[in-house]
Protein backbone atom coordinates (compact mmCIF):
# COMPACT_ATOMS: atom_id res chain seq x y z
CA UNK A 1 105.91 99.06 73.09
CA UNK A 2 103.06 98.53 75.27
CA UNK A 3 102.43 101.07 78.54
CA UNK A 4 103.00 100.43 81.75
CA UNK A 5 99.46 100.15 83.93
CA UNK A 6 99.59 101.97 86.86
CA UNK A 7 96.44 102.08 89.69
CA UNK A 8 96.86 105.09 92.09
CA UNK A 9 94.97 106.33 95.39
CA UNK A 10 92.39 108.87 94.87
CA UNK A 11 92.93 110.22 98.28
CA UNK A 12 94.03 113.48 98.83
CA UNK A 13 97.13 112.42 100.21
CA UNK A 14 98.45 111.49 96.68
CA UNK A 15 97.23 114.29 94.84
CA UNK A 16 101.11 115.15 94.41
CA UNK A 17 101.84 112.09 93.10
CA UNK A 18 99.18 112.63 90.46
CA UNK A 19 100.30 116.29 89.61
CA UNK A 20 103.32 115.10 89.09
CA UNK A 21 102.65 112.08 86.78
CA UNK A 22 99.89 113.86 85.05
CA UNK A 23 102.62 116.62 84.44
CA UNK A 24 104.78 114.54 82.82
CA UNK A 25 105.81 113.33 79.56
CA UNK A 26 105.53 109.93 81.44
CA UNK A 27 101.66 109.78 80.61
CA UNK A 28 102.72 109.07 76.70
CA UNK A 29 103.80 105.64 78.47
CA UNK A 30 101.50 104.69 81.14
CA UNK A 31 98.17 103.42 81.68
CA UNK A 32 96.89 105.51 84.77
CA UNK A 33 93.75 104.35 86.65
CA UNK A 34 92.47 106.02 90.08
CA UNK A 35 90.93 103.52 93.10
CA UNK A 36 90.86 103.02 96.94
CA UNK A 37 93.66 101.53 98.49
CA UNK A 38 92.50 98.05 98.35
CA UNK A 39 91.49 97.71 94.82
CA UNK A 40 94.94 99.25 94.18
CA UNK A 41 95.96 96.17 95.42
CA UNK A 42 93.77 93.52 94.14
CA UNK A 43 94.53 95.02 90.60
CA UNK A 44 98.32 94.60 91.30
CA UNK A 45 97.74 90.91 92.72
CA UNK A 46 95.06 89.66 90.16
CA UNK A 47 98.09 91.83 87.13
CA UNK A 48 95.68 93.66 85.83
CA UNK A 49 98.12 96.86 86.85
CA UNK A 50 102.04 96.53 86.84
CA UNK A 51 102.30 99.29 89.61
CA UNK A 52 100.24 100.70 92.31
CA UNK A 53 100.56 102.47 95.54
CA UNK A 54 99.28 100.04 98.22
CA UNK A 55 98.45 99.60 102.01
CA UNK A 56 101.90 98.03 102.87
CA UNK A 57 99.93 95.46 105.01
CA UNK A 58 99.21 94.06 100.77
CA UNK A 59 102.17 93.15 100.06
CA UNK A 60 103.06 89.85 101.40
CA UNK A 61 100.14 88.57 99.74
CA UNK A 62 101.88 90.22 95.64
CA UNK A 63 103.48 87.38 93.72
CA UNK A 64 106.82 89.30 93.07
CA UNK A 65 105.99 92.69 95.03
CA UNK A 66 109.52 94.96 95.00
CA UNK A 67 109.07 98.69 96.09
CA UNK A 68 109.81 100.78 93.50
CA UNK A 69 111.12 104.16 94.24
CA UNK A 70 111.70 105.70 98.09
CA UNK A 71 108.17 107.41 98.03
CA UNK A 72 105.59 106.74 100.15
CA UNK A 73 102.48 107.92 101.97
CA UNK A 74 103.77 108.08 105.30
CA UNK A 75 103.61 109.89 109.26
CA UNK A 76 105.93 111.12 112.03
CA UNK A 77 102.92 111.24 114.65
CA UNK A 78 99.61 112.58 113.85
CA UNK A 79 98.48 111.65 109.96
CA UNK A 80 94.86 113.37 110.91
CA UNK A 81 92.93 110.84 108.15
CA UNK A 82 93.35 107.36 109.42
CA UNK A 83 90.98 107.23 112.65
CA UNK A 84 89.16 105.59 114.96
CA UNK A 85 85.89 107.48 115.88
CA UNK A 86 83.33 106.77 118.59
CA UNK A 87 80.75 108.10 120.92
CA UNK A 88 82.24 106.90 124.22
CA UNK A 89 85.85 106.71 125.29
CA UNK A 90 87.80 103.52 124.29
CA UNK A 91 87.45 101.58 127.69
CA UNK A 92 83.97 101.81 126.77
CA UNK A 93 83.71 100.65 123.14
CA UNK A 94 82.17 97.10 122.55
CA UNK A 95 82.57 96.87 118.65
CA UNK A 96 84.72 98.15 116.48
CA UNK A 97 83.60 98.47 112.28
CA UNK A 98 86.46 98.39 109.81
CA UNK A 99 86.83 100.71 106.78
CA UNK A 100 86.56 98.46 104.10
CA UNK A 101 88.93 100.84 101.71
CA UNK A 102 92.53 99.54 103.36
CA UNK A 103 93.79 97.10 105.07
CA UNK A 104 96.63 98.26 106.57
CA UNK A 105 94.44 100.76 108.67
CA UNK A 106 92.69 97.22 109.58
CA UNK A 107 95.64 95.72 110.50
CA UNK A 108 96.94 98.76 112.96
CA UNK A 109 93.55 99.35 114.58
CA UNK A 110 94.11 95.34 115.48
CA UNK A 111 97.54 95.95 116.46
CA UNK A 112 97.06 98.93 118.77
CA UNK A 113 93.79 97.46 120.44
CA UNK A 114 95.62 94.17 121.44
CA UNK A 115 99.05 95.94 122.51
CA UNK A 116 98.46 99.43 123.03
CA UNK A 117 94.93 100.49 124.06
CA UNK A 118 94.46 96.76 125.81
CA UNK A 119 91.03 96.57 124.87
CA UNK A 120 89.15 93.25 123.16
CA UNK A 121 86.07 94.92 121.12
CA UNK A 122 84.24 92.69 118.41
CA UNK A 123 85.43 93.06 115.17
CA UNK A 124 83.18 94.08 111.74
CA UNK A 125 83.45 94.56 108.23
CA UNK A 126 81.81 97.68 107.20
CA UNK A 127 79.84 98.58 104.25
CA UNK A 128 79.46 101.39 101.74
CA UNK A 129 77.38 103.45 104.34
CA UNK A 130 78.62 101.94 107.67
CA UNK A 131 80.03 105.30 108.88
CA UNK A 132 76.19 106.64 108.94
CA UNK A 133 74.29 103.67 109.88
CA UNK A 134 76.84 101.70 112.43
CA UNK A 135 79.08 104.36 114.22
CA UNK A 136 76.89 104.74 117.31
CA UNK A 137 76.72 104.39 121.01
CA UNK A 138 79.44 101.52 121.73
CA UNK A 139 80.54 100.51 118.12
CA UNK A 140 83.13 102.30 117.37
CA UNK A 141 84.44 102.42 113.58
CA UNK A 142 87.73 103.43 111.49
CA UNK A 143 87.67 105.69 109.07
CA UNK A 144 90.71 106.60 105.99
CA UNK A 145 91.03 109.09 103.88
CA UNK A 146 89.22 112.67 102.88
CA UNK A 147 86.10 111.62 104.95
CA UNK A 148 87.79 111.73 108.04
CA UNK A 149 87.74 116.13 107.65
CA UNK A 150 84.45 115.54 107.76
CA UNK A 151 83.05 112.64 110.20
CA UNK A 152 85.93 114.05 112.83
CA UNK A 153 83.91 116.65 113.65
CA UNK A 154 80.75 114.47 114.02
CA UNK A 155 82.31 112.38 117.34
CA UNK A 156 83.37 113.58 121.06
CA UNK A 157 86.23 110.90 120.59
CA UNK A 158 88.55 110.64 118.16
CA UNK A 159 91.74 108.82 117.89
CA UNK A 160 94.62 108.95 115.56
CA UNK A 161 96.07 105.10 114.74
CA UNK A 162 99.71 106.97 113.45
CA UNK A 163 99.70 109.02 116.84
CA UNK A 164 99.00 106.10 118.65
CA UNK A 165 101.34 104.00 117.46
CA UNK A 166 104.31 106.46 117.46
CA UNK A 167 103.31 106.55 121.33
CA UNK A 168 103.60 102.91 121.32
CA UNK A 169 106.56 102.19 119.39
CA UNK A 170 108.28 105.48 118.99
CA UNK A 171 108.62 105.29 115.12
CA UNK A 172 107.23 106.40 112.23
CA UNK A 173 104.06 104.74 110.36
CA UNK A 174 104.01 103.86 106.52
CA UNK A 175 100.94 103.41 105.16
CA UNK A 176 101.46 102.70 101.48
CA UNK A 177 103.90 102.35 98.88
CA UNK A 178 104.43 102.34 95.41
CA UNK A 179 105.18 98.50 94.52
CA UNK A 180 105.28 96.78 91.38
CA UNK A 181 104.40 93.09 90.62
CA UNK A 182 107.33 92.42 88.04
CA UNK A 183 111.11 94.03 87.34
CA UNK A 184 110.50 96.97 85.53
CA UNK A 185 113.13 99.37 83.11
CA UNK A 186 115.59 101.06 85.26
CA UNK A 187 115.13 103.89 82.84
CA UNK A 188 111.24 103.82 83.37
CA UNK A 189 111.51 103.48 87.27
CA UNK A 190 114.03 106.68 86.89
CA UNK A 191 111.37 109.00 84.98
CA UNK A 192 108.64 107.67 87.42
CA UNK A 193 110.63 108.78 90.39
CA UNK A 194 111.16 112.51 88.62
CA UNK A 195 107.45 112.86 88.25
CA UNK A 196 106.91 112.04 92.04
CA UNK A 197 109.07 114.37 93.07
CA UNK A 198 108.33 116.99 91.06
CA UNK A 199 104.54 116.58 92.42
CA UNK A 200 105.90 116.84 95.73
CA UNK A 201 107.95 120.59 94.66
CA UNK A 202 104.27 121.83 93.36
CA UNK A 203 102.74 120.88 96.83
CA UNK A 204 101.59 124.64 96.67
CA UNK A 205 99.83 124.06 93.08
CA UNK A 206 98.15 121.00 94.51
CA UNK A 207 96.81 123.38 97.47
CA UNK A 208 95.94 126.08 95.61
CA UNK A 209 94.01 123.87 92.90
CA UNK A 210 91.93 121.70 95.70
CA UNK A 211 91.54 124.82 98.47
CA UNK A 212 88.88 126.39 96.13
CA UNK A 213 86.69 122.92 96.10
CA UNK A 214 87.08 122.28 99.50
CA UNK A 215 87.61 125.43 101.54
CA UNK A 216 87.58 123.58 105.34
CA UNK A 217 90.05 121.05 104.49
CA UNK A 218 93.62 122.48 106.30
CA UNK A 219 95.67 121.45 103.08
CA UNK A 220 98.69 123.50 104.08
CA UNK A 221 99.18 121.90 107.80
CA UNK A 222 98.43 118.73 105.95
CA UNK A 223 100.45 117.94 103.23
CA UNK A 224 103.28 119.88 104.90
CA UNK A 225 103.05 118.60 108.91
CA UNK A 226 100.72 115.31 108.75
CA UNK A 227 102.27 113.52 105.56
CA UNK A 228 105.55 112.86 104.68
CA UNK A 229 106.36 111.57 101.09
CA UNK A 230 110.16 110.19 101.75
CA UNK A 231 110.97 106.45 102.28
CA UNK A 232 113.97 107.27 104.50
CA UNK A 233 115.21 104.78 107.30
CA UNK A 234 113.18 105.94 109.60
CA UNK A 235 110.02 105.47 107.76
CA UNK A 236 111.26 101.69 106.57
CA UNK A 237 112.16 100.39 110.13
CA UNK A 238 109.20 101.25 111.66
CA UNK A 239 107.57 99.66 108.30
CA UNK A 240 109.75 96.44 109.22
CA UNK A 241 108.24 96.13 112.64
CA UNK A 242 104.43 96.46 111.37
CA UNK A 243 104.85 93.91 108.81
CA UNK A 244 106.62 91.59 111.94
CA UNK A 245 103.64 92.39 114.17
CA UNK A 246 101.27 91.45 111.46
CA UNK A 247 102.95 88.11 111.11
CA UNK A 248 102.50 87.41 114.91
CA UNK A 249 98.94 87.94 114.57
């Protein structure tokens, strides 16, 4: 019987996913490989995985993409690691450079400048090292994931994209689920959903494992105030209105 290939986020965010997969008798039948967001996705497009957990902003784009299980990497307000970081306030910022890990942080910043902040910066595709070498004086830049702990502290002005659009729409912000490219066993999709939630019940394993590598990182306030794991309604309708916004354009 051959495995079942799963990609997953190396982000902090999911590191109770992980314990719980990599805690399971599950890994006798998966394939499990660790990316960014957005080669999570082009592995699920291209089939070179059967799962992943993607930007949700991916997966129009997924021949046969069907959300499996009612977890998620999601926010009620503040998510503290999807930002947009600058030198001057946002009336002031000309350009704006996009993290190239995930585009659903893309899409948002796009969303919120056109409907929310009302500003009209010029758009650019960052590379590798474009936090160091772009981020200055008017250019502005977004920034995902663990770096944020770090390059927060580095700019006067910092600005939340899950704050800012629960300001602007009142609802809650998904930013990636787990989605599969093809039906899968219901029996499979059953043990998959155990593992993820018993990573989420060792939340305080995950902290205490990661706390001694990275001793400023506020993992408690984090995984317990800033991300929330649960597809409920509330997470899925205001899900439903970014994907209709993204349509718009």
């Amino acid at each position: 019987m051959s495995k079942v290939r799963i990609s997953a986020i190396t982000y902090l965010n999911t590191k109770p996913f992980l314990y719980g997969i990599t805690h399971s008798p599950l890994m006798q039948e998966i394939e499990l490989s660790l990316d960014v967001p957005s080669v999570c996705a082009d592995k699920l497009k291209a089939g070179t995985v059967d799962i992943g957990i993607i930007p949700v902003a991916e997966m129009g784009e997924i021949a046969g993409a069907n959300i499996v299980t009612d977890f998620c990497i999601s926010a009620s307000g503040k998510v503290r690691t999807v930002v947009l970081v600058s030198q001057v306030p946002l009336e002031e910022i000309k350009t704006i450079v996009l993290d190239y890990q995930s585009r659903t942080s893309v899409q948002l910043v796009k969303i919120l400048a056109r409907e929310y902040w009302q500003i009209r910066p010029e758009w650019r595709d960052g590379g590798v090292d474009y936090i160091r070498e772009d981020i200055r004086g008017t250019t502005a830049g977004v920034i995902i994931g663990d770096r944020v702990f770090v390059a927060e502290k580095q700019f006067p002005y910092v600005y939340d994209l899950s704050e800012a659009w629960k300001a602007h729409t009142g609802l809650d912000f998904v930013f990636a689920c787990w989605v599969a490219n093809k039906p899968l066993e219901t029996a499979f999709v059953e043990k998959f959903a155990k593992a993820l939630e018993d990573g989420i019940v060792h939340i305080p394993e995950v902290i205490l494992e990661y706390q001694q590598l990275y001793p400023d990182y506020p993992f408690e306030a984090y995984f317990r105030e800033n991300i929330f794991y649960h597809l409920d309604d509330s997470k899925r309708e205001g899900m439903e209105l970014f994907l209709a916004k993204i349509k718009q354009g």
